[in-house]
Structures are given as structure tokens and as C-alpha cells.
PDB file of N, CA and C in Angstrom:
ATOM      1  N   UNK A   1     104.746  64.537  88.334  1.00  0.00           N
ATOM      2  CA  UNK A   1     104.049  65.015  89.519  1.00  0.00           C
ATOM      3  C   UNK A   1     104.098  66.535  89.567  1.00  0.00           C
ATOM      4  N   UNK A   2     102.851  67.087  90.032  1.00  0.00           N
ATOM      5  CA  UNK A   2     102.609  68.677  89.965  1.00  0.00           C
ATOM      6  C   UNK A   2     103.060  69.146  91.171  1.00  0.00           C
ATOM      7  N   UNK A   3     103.642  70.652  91.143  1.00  0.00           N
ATOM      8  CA  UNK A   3     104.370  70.924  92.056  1.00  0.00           C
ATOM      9  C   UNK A   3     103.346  71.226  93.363  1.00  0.00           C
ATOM     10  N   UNK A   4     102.009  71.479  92.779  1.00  0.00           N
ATOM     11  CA  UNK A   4     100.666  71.850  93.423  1.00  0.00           C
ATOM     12  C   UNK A   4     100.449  70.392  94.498  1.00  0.00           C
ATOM     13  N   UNK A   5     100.703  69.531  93.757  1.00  0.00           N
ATOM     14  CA  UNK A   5     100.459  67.973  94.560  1.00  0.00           C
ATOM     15  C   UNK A   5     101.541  67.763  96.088  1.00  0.00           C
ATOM     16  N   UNK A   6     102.346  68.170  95.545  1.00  0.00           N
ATOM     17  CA  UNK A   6     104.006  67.425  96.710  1.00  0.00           C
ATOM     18  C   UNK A   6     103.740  69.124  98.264  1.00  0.00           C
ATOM     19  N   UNK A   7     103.131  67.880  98.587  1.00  0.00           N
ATOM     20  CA  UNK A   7     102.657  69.208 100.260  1.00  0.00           C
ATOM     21  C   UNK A   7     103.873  69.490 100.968  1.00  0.00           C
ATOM     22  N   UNK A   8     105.056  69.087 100.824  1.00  0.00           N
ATOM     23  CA  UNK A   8     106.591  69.419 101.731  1.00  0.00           C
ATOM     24  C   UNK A   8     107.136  70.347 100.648  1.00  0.00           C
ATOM     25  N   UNK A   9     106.951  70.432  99.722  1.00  0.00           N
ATOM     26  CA  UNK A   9     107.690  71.719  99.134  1.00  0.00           C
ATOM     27  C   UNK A   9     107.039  72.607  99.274  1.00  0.00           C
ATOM     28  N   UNK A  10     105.591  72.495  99.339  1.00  0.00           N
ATOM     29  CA  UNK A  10     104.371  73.599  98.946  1.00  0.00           C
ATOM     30  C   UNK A  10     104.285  74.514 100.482  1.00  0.00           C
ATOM     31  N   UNK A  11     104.609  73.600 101.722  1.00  0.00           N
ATOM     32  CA  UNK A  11     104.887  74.084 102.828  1.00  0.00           C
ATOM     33  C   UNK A  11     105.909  74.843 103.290  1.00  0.00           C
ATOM     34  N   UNK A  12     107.190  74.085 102.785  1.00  0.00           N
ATOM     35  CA  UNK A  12     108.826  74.650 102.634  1.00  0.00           C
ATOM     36  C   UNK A  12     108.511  76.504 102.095  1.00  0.00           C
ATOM     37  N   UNK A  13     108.192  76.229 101.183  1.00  0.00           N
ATOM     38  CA  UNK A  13     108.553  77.578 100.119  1.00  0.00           C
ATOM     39  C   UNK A  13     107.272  78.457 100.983  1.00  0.00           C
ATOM     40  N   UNK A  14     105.868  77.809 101.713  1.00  0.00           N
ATOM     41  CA  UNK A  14     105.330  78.630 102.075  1.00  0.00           C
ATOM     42  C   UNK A  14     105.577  79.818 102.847  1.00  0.00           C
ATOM     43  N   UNK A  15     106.707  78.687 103.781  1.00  0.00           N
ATOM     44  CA  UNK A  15     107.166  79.037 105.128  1.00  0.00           C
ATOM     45  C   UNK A  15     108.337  79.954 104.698  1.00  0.00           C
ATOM     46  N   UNK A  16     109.079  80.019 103.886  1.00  0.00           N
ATOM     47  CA  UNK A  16     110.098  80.647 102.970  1.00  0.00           C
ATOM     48  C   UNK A  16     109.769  81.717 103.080  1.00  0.00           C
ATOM     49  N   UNK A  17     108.746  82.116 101.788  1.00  0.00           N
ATOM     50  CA  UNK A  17     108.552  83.370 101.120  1.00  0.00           C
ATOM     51  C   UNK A  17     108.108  83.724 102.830  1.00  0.00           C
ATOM     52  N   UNK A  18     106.714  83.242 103.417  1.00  0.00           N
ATOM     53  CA  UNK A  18     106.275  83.937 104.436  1.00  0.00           C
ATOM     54  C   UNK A  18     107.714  84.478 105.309  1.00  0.00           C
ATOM     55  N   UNK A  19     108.650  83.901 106.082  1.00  0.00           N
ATOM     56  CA  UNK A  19     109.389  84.461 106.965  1.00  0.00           C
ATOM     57  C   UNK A  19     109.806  85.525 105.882  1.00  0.00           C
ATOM     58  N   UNK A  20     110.436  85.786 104.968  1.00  0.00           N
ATOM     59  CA  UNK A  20     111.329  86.246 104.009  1.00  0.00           C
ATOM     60  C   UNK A  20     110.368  87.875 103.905  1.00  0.00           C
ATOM     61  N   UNK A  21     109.370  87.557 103.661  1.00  0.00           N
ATOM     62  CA  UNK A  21     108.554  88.745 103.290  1.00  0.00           C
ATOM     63  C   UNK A  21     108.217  89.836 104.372  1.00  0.00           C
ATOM     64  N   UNK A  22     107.961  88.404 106.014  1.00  0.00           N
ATOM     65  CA  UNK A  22     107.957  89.323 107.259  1.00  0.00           C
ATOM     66  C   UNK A  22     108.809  90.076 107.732  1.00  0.00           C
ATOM     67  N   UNK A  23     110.047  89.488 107.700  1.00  0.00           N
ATOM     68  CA  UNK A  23     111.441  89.965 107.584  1.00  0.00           C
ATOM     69  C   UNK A  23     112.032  91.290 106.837  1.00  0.00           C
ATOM     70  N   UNK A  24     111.443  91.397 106.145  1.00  0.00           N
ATOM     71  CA  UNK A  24     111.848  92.941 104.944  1.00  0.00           C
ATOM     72  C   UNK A  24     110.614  93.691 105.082  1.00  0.00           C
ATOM     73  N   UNK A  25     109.476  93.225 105.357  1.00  0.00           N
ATOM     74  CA  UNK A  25     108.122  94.267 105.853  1.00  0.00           C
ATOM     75  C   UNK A  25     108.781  95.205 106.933  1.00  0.00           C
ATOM     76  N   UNK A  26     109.134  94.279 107.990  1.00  0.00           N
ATOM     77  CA  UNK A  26     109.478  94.585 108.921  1.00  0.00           C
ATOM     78  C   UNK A  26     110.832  95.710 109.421  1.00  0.00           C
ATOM     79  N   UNK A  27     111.899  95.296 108.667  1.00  0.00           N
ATOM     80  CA  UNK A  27     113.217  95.915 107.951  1.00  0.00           C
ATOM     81  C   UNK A  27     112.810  97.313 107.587  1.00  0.00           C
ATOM     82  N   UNK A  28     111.870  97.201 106.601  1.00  0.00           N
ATOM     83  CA  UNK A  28     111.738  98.432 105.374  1.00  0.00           C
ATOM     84  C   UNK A  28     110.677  99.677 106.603  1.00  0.00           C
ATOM     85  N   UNK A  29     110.277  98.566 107.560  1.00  0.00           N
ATOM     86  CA  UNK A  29     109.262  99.947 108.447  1.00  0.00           C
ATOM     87  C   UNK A  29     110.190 100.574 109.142  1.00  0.00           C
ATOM     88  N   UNK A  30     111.055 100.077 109.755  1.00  0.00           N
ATOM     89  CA  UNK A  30     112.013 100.232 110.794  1.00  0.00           C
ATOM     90  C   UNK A  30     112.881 101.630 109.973  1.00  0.00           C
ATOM     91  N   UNK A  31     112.987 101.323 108.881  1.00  0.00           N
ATOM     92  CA  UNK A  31     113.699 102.494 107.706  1.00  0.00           C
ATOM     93  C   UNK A  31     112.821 103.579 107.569  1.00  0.00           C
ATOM     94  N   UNK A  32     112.263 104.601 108.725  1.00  0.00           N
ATOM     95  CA  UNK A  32     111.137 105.532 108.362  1.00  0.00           C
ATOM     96  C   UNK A  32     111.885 106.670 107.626  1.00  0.00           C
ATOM     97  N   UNK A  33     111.038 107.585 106.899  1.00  0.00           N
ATOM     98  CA  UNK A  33     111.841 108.512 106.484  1.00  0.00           C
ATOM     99  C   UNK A  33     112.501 108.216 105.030  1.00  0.00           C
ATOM    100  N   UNK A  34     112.749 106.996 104.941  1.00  0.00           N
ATOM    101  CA  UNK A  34     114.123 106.560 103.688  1.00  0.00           C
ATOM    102  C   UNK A  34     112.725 106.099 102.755  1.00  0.00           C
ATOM    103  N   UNK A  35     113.399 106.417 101.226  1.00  0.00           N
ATOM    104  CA  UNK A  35     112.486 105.824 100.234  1.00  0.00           C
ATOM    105  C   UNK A  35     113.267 104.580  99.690  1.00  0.00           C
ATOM    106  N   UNK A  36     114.278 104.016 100.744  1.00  0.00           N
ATOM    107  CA  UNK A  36     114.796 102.519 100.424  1.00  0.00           C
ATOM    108  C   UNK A  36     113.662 101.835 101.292  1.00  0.00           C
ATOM    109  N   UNK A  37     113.492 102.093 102.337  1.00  0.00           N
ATOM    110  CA  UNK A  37     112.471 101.806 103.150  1.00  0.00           C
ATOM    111  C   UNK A  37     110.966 100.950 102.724  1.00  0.00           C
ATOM    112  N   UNK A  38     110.622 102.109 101.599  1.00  0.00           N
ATOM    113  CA  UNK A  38     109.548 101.771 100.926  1.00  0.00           C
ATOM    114  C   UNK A  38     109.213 100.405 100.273  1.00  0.00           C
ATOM    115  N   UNK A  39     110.913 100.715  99.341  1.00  0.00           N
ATOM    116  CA  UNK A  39     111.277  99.410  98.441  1.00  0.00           C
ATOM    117  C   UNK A  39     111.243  98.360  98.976  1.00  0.00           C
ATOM    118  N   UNK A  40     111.804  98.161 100.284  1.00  0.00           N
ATOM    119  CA  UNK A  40     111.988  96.866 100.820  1.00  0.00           C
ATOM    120  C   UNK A  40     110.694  96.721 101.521  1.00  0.00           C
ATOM    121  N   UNK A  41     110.177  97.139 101.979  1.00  0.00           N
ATOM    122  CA  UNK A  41     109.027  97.162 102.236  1.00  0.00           C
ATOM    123  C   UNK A  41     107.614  96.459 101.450  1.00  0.00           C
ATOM    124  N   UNK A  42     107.538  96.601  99.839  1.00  0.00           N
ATOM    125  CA  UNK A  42     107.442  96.157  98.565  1.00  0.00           C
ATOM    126  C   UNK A  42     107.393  95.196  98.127  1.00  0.00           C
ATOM    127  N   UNK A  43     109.063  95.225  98.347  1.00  0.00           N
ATOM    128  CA  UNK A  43     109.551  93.706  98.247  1.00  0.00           C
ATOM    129  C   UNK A  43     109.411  92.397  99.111  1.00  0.00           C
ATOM    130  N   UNK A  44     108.643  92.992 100.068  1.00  0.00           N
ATOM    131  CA  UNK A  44     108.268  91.803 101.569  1.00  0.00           C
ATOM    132  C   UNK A  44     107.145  92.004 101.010  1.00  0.00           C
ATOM    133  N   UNK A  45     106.512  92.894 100.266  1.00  0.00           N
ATOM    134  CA  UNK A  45     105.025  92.678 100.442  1.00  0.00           C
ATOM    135  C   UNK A  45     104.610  91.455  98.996  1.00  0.00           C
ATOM    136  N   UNK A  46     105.570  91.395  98.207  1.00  0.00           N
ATOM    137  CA  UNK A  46     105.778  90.547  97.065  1.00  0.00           C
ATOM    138  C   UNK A  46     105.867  89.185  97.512  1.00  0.00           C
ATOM    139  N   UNK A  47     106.643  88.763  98.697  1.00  0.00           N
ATOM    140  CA  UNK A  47     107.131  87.839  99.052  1.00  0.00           C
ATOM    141  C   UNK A  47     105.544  87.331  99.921  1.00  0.00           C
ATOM    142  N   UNK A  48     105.334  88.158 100.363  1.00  0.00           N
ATOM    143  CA  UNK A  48     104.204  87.923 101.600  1.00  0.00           C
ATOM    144  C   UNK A  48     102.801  87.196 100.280  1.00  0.00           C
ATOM    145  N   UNK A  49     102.958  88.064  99.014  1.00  0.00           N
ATOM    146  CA  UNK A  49     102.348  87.828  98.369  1.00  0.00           C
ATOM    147  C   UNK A  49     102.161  86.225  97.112  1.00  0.00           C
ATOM    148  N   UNK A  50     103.484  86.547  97.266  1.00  0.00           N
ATOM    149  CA  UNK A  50     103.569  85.032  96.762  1.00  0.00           C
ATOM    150  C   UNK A  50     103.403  83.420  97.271  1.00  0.00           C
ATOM    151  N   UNK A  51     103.496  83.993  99.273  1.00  0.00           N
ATOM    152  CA  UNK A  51     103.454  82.822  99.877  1.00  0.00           C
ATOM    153  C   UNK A  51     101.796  82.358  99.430  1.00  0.00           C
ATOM    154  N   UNK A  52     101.353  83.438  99.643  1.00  0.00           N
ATOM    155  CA  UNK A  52      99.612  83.291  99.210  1.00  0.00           C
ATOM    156  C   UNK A  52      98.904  82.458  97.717  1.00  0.00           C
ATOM    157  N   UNK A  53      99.668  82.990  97.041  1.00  0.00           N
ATOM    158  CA  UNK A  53      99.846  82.353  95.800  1.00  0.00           C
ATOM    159  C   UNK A  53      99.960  81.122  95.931  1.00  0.00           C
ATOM    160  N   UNK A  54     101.019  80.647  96.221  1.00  0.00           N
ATOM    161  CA  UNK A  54     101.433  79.129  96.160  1.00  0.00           C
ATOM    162  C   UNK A  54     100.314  78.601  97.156  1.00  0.00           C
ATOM    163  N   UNK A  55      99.817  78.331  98.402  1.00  0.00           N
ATOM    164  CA  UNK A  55      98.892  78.295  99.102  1.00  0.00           C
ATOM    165  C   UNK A  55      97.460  78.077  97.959  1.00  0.00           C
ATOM    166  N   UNK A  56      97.401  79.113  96.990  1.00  0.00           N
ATOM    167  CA  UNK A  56      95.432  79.023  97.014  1.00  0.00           C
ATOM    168  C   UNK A  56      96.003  78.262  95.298  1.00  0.00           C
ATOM    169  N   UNK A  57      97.040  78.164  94.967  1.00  0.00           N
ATOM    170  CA  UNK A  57      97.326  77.523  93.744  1.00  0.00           C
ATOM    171  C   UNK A  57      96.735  76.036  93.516  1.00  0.00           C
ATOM    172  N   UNK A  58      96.607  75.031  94.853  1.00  0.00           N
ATOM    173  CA  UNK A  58      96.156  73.851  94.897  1.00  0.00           C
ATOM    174  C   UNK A  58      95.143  73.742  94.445  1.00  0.00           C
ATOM    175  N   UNK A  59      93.765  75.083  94.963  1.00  0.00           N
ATOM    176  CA  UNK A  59      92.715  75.219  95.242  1.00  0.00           C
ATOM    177  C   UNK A  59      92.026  75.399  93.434  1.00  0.00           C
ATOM    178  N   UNK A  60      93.131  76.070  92.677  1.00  0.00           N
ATOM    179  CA  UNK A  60      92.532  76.795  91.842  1.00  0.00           C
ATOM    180  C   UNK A  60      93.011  75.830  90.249  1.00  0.00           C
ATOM    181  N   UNK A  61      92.344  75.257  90.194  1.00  0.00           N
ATOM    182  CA  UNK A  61      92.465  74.019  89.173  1.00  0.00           C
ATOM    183  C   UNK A  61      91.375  74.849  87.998  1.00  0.00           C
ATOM    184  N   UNK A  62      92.135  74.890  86.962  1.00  0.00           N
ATOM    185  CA  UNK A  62      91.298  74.863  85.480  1.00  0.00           C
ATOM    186  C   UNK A  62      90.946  73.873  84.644  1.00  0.00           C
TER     187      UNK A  62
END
């Protein structure tokens, strides 16, 4: 079974990365001034990015 198929993990990890990514977006703004700030900032935007990923992955069959 494809990981694309099983909708409770595909939701789980959505909901994951999404809080995870809002969470350090959010973190890294709050850090103005700092170029750690940026990073984490980055790094939520990776996370934010991956929830997306997994999401349009169902969609995108070869």
C-alpha cells in the first residue's frame, strides 16, 4: 500500500509539518534583527513547504 493511498497518515504528517512550519515562521519573525531569525524562518518555510507536497502528491500520479 502507497503512502499516497492511507489518508490518516497523509493528514497526520499534514497537520505535522503544517503546525511545525507555522511555529518556526512565526519564532524566526519574532527574532527581528538576528540572521538566526532568518534561518528559522527558512526552515518553517521548508516545513510549510513540504506539508504542500505531501497534499498535491495524491494528485500527481505518473
Amino acid at each position: 500500500m502507497d503512502w499516497r493511498n492511507h489518508e490518516k497518515l497523509r493528514m497526520f504528517l499534514i497537520a505535522l509539518f503544517f503546525v511545525i512550519g507555522i511555529v518556526l515562521t512565526v519564532v524566526g519573525w519574532k527574532m527581528t534583527g538576528k540572521l538566526a531569525g532568518l534561518g528559522i524562518m527558512c526552515v518553517g518555510m521548508v516545513f510549510l513547504l513540504a506539508a504542500l507536497f505531501i497534499y498535491n502528491a495524491r494528485y500527481n500520479r505518473k
